[in-house]
Protein backbone atom coordinates (compact mmCIF):
# COMPACT_ATOMS: atom_id res chain seq x y z
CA UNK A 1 244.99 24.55 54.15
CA UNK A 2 243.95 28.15 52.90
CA UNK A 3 245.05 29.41 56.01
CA UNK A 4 248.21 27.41 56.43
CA UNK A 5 248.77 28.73 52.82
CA UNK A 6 248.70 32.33 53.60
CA UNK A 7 250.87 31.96 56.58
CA UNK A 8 253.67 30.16 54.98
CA UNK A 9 253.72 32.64 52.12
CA UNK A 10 254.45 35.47 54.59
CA UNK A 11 257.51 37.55 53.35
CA UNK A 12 260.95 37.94 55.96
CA UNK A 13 260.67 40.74 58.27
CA UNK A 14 264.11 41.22 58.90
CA UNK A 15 264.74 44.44 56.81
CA UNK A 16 261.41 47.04 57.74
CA UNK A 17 261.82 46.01 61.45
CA UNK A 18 265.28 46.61 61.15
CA UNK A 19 264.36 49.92 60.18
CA UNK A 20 261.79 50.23 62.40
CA UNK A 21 264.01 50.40 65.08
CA UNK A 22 266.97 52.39 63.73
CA UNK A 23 263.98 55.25 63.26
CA UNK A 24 263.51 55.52 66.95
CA UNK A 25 266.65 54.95 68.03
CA UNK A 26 266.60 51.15 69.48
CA UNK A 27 269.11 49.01 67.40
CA UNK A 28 271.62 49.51 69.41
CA UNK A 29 269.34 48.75 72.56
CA UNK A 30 268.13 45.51 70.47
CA UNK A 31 271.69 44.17 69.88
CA UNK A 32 273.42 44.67 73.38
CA UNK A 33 269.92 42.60 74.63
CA UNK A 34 270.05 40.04 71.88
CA UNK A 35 274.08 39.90 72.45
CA UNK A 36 273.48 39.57 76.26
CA UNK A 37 270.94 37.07 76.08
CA UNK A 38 272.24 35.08 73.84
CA UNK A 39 276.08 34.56 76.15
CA UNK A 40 274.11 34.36 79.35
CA UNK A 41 272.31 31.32 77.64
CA UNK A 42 274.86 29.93 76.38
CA UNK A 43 276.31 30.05 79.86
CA UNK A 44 273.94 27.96 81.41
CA UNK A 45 275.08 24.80 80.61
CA UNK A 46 278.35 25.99 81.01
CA UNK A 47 277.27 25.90 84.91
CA UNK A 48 274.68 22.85 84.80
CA UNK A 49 278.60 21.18 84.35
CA UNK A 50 279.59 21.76 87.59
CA UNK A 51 276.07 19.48 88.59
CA UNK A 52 276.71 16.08 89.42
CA UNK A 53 273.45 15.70 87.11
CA UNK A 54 275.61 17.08 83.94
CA UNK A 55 277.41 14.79 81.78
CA UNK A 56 281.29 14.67 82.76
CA UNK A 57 283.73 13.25 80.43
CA UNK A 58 283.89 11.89 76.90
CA UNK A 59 281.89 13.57 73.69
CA UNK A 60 279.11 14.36 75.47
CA UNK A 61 280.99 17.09 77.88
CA UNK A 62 283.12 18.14 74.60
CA UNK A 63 280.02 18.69 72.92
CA UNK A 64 278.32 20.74 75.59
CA UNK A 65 281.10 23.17 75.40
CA UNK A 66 281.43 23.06 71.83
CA UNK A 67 277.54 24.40 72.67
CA UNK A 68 278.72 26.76 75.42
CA UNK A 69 281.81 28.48 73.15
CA UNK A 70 279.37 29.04 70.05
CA UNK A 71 276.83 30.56 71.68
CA UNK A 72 278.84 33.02 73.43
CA UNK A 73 280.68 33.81 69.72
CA UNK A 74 277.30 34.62 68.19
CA UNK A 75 276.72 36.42 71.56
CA UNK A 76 279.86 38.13 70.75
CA UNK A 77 279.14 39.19 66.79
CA UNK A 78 275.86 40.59 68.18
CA UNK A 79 277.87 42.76 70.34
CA UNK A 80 280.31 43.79 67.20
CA UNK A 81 277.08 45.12 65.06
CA UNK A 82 273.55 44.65 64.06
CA UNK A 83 274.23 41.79 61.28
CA UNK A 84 272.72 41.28 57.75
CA UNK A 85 269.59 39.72 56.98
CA UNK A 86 271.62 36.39 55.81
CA UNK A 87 273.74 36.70 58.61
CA UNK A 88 270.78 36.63 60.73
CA UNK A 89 269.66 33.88 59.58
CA UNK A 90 273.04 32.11 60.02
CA UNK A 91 273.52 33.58 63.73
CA UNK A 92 269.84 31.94 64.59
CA UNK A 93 270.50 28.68 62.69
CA UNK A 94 273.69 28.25 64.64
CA UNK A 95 271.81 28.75 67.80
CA UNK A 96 269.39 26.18 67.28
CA UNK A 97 272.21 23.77 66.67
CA UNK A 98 273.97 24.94 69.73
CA UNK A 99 270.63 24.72 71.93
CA UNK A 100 269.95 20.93 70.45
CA UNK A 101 273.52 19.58 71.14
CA UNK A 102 273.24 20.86 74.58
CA UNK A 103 269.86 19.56 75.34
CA UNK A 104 270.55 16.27 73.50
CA UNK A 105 273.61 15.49 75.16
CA UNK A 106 272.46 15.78 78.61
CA UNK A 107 272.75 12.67 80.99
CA UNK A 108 269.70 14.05 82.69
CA UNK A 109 266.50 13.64 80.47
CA UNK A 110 265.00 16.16 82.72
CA UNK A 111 267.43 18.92 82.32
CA UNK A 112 267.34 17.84 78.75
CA UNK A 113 263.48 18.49 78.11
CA UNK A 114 263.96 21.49 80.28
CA UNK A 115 266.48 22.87 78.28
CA UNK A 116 263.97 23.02 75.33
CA UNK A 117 262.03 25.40 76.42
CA UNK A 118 264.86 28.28 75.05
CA UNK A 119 263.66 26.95 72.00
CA UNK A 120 260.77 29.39 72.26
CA UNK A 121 263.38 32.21 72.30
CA UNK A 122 264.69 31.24 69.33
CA UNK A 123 261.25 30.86 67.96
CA UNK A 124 260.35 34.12 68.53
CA UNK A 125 263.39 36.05 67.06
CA UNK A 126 262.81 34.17 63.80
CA UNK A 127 258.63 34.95 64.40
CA UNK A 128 259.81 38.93 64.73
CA UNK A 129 262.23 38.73 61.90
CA UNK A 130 262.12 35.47 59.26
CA UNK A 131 259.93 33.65 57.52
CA UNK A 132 257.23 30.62 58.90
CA UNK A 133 259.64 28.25 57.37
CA UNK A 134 262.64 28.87 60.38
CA UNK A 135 259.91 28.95 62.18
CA UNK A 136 258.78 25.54 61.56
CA UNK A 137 262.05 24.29 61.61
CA UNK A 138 263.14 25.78 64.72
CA UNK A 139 259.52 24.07 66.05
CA UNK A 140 261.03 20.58 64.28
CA UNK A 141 264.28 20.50 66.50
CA UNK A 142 262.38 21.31 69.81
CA UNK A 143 259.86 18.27 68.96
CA UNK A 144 262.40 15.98 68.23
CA UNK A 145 265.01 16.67 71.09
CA UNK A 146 261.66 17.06 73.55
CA UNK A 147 260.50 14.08 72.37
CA UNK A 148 263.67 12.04 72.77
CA UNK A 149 264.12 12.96 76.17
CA UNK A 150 260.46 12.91 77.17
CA UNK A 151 261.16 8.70 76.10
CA UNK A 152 264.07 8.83 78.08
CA UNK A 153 262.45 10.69 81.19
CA UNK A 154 259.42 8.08 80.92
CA UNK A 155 261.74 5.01 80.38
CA UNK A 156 264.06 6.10 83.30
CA UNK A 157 261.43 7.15 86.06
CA UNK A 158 258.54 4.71 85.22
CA UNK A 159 256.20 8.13 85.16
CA UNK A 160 254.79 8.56 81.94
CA UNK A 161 252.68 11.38 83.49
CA UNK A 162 255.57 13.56 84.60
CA UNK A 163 257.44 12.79 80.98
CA UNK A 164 253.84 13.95 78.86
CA UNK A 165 253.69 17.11 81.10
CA UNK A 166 256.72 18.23 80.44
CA UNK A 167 256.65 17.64 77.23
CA UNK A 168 253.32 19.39 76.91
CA UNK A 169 254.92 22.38 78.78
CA UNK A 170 257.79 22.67 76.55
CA UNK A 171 255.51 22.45 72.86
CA UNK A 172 253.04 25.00 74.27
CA UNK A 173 255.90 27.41 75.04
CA UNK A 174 257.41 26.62 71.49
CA UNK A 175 254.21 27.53 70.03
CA UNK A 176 252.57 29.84 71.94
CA UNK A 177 255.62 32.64 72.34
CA UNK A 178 256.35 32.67 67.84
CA UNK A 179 252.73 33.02 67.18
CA UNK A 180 252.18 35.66 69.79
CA UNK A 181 255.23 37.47 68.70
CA UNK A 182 254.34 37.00 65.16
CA UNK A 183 250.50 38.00 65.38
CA UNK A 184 251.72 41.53 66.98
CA UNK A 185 254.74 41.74 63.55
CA UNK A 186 251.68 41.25 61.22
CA UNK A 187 249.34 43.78 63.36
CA UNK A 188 252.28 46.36 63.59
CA UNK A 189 253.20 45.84 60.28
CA UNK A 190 249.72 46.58 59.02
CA UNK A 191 250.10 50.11 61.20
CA UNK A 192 253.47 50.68 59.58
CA UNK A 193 252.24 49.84 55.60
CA UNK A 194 249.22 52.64 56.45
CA UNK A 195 251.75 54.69 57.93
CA UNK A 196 254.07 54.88 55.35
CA UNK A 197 252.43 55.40 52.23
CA UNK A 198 251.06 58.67 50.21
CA UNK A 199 247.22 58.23 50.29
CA UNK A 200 246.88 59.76 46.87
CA UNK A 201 249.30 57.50 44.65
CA UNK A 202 249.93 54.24 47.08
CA UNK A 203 253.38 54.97 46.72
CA UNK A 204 256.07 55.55 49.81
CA UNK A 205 255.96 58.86 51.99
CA UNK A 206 258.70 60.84 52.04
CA UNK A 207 260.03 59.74 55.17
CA UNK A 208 259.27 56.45 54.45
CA UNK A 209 261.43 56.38 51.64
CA UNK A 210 264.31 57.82 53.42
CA UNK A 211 264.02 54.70 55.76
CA UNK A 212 263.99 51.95 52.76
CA UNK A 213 266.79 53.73 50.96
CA UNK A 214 268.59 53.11 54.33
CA UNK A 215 267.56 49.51 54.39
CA UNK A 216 268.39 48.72 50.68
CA UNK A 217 271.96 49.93 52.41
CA UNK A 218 272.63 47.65 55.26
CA UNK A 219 271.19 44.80 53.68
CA UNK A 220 273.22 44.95 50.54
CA UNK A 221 276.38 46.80 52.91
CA UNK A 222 278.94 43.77 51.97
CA UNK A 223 278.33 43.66 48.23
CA UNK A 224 280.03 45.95 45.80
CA UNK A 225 277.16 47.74 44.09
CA UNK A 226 276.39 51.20 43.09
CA UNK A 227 273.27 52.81 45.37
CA UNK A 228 271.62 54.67 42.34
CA UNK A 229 269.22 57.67 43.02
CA UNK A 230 266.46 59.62 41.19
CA UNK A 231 264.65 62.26 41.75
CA UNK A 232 261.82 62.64 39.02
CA UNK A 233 259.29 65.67 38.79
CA UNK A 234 257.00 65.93 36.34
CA UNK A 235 257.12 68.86 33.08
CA UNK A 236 254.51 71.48 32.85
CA UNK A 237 252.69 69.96 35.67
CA UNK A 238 251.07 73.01 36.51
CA UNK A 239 249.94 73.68 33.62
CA UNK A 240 247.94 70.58 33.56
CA UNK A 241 246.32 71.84 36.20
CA UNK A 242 245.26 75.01 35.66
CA UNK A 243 243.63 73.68 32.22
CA UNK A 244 242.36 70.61 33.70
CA UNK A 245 241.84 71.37 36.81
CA UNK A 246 243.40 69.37 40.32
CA UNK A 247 240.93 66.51 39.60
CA UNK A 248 242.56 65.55 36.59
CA UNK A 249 245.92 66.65 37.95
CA UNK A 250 245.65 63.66 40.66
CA UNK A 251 244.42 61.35 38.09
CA UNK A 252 248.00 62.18 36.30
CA UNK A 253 250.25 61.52 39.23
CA UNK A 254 248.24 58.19 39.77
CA UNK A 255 249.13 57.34 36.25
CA UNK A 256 253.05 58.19 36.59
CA UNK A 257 252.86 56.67 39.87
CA UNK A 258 251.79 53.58 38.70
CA UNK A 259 254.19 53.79 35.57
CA UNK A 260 257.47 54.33 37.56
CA UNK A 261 256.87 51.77 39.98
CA UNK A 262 256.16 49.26 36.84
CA UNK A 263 259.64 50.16 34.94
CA UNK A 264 261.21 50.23 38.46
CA UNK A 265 261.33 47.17 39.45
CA UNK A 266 260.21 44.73 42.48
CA UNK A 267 263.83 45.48 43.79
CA UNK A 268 263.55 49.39 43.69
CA UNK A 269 262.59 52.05 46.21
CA UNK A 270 259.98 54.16 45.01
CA UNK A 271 258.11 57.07 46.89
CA UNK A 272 256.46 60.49 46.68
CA UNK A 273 258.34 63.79 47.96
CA UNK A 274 255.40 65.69 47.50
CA UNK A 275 253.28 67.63 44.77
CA UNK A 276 254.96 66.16 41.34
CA UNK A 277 258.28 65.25 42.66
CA UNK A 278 259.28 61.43 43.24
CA UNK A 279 262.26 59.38 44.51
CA UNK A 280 263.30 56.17 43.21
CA UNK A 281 266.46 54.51 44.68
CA UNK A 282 268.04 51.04 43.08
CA UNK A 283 271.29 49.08 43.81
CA UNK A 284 272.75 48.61 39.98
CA UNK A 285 276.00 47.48 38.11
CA UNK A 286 277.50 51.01 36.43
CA UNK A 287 277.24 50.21 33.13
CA UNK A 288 272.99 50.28 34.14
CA UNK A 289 272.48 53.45 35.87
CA UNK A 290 271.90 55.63 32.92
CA UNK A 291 269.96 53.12 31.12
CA UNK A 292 267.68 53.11 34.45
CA UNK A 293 267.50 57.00 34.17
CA UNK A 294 266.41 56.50 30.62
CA UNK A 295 263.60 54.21 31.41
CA UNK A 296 262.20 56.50 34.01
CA UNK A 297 261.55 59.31 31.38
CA UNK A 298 260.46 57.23 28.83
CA UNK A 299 257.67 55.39 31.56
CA UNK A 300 256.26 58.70 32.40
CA UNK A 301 256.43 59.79 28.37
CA UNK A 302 253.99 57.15 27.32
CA UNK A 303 251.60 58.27 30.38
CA UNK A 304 247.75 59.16 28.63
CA UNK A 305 248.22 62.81 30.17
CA UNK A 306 250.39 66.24 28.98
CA UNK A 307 253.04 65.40 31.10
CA UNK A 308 257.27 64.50 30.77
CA UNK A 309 259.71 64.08 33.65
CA UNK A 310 263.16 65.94 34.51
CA UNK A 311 265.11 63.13 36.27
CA UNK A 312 267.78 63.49 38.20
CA UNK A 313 270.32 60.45 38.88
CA UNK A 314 273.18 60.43 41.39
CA UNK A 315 274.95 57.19 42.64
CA UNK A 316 277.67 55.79 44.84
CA UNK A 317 279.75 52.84 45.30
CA UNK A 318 279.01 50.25 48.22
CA UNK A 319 280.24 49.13 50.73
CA UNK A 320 280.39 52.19 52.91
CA UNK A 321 283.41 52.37 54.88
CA UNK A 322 281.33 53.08 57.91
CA UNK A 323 277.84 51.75 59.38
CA UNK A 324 277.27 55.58 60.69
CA UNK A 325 277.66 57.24 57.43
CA UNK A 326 273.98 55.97 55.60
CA UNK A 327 272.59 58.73 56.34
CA UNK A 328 274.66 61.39 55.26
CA UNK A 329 275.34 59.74 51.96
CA UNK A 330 271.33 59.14 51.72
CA UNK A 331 270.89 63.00 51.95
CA UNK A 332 274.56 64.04 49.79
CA UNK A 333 273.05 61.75 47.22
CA UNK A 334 269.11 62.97 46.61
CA UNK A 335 270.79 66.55 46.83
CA UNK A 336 273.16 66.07 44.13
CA UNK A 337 270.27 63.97 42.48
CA UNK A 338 268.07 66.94 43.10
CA UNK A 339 270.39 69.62 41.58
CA UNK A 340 271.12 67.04 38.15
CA UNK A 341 267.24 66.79 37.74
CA UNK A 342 267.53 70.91 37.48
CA UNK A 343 269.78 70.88 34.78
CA UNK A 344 267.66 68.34 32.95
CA UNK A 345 264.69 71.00 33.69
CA UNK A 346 266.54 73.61 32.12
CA UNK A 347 267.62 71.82 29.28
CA UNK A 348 264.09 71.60 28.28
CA UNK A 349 262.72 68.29 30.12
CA UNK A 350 262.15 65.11 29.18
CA UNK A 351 265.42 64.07 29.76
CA UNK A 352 268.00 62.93 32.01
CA UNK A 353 271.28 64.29 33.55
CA UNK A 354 273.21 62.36 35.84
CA UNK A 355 275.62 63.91 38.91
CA UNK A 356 279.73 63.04 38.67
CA UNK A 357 280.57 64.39 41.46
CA UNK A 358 279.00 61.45 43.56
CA UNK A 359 280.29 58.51 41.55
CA UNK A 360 283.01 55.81 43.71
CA UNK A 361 284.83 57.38 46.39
């Protein structure tokens, strides 16, 4: 139960392996396979209908290419772009549906118990993406349509040997390809969480943080937010040092570490440039941005060491007009970020100032 515990409690994938392969260049290789894959399966009982094993006539042929026509649409919105983590979820749901109506509907219990094996494709997209919960309801469908036709199979040809293998065959695959493909997420993602954070403070490396500032984008690209970012670094930091020496130093950006990510927020991005510089990124209503800013200067006030912050805030309005353009607006914004947290520097620290220039376009 401890076990089953822990697995059910893992979090959805979707977003870090989504940016896992926009770093190295392979959503675009992931959709057109996941768009492809998805029509040419929905095409095959499309075919099976010109079988003389394949249900002609009445609700039972409507339905199959009521199966065959939304497959190839979610085939299709693959093809348009790499969807939303909610959208995901909707494209795979659909799927399943589509997959059980054909299966179910068959005349054939053979074809039909056949056909469940693309359950395990299904399976393993929501393994490498969602949470054990699809995963045990994609795993519910599969048993029940298997099951149903299994009866039938057994019923029909008086071999309850042949109906039990198959059946066998067709849970194994269901259960063997998710938790494959989810053992290798956890493993990788293990790699990735080493990977991406600073050793000193826990927090995110700075290309790391690029990546989830990107994410927090396309997940949140339909709603109209602002994309709020700070750049913090720390007053008479050096100072500290040279009276305290580097020991102590380290001990300080530990402490404001640990006291931005606490006023942050679950919700917020929050990673280490380098030396005493940090970026935070948040998705916020207007009237909250400054009030954010605030907060960060008055977290790393109350520190126990000599130290204030000069933050830095710069925001802009989503949606972006463009999926392309993340990354440019990533950069525009921690520059003009960068440059406001200046002018708070020279205004004496401890203090915000927030960039204009890069409110809604």
């Amino acid at each position: 139960m401890e076990w089953f515990h822990r697995w059910w409690r893992q979090p959805d994938h979707f977003d870090w392996i989504t940016g896992y392969l926009r770093a190295r260049g392979m959503l675009g290789v992931a959709r057109w396979n996941l768009a492809f894959s998805t029509a040419a399966l929905a095409l095959v009982p499309a075919v099976l209908t010109l079988s003389s094993r394949s249900p002609h006539g009445g609700i039972a042929e409507a339905v199959t290419w009521v199966s065959v026509f939304g497959g190839l649409i979610i085939g299709a919105l693959w093809a348009i772009r790499w969807p939303t983590c909610g959208q995901s979820v909707g494209h795979i749901l659909a799927a399943n549906l589509f997959i059980g109506l054909a299966c179910y509907v068959q005349d054939d219990p053979m074809i039909g118990l056949m056909g469940c094996t693309v359950f395990a494709t299904t399976g393993g997209y929501i393994a490498l993406f969602h949470t054990p919960g699809y995963m045990l309801y994609n795993f519910g469908v599969a048993l029940y349509v298997g099951a149903l036709q299994a009866t039938r199979l057994a019923v029909e040809t008086d071999d309850s040997a042949l109906a039990v293998g198959l059946l066998l065959l067709v849970l194994v695959l269901n259960i063997a390809v998710p938790f494959a493909v989810q053992a290798v997420v956890h493993a990788l993602g293990a790699d990735l969480l080493r990977a991406a954070r600073d050793p000193l403070t826990g927090l995110l490396n700075r290309r790391a943080v690029y990546q989830q500032i990107e994410h927090l984008m396309t997940a949140h690209r339909d709603q109209h937010v602002h994309l709020a970012v700070a750049v913090v670094d720390l007053d008479e930091f050096k100072q500290l040092n040279d009276s305290h020496g580097h020991a102590v130093g380290d001990q300080a950006l530990v402490a404001v570490a640990r006291a931005l990510r606490t006023a942050a927020g679950d919700t917020a991005v929050v990673g280490r440039l380098g030396g005493e510089e940090f970026l935070l990124a948040e998705l916020l209503e207007a009237d909250r941005i400054d009030e954010w800013a605030q907060r960060m200067c008055a977290a790393v006030a109350v520190v126990p060491f000599r130290v204030t912050a000069s933050v830095g805030v710069a925001a802009v309005c989503l949606p972006l007009l463009f999926d392309g353009e993340g990354q440019a607006v990533i950069h525009t914004l921690i520059g003009a970020a960068d440059q406001a947290m200046y002018a708070a520097k020279r205004a004496g620290g401890n203090q915000f100032r927030r960039d204009d220039r890069s409110a809604c376009r």
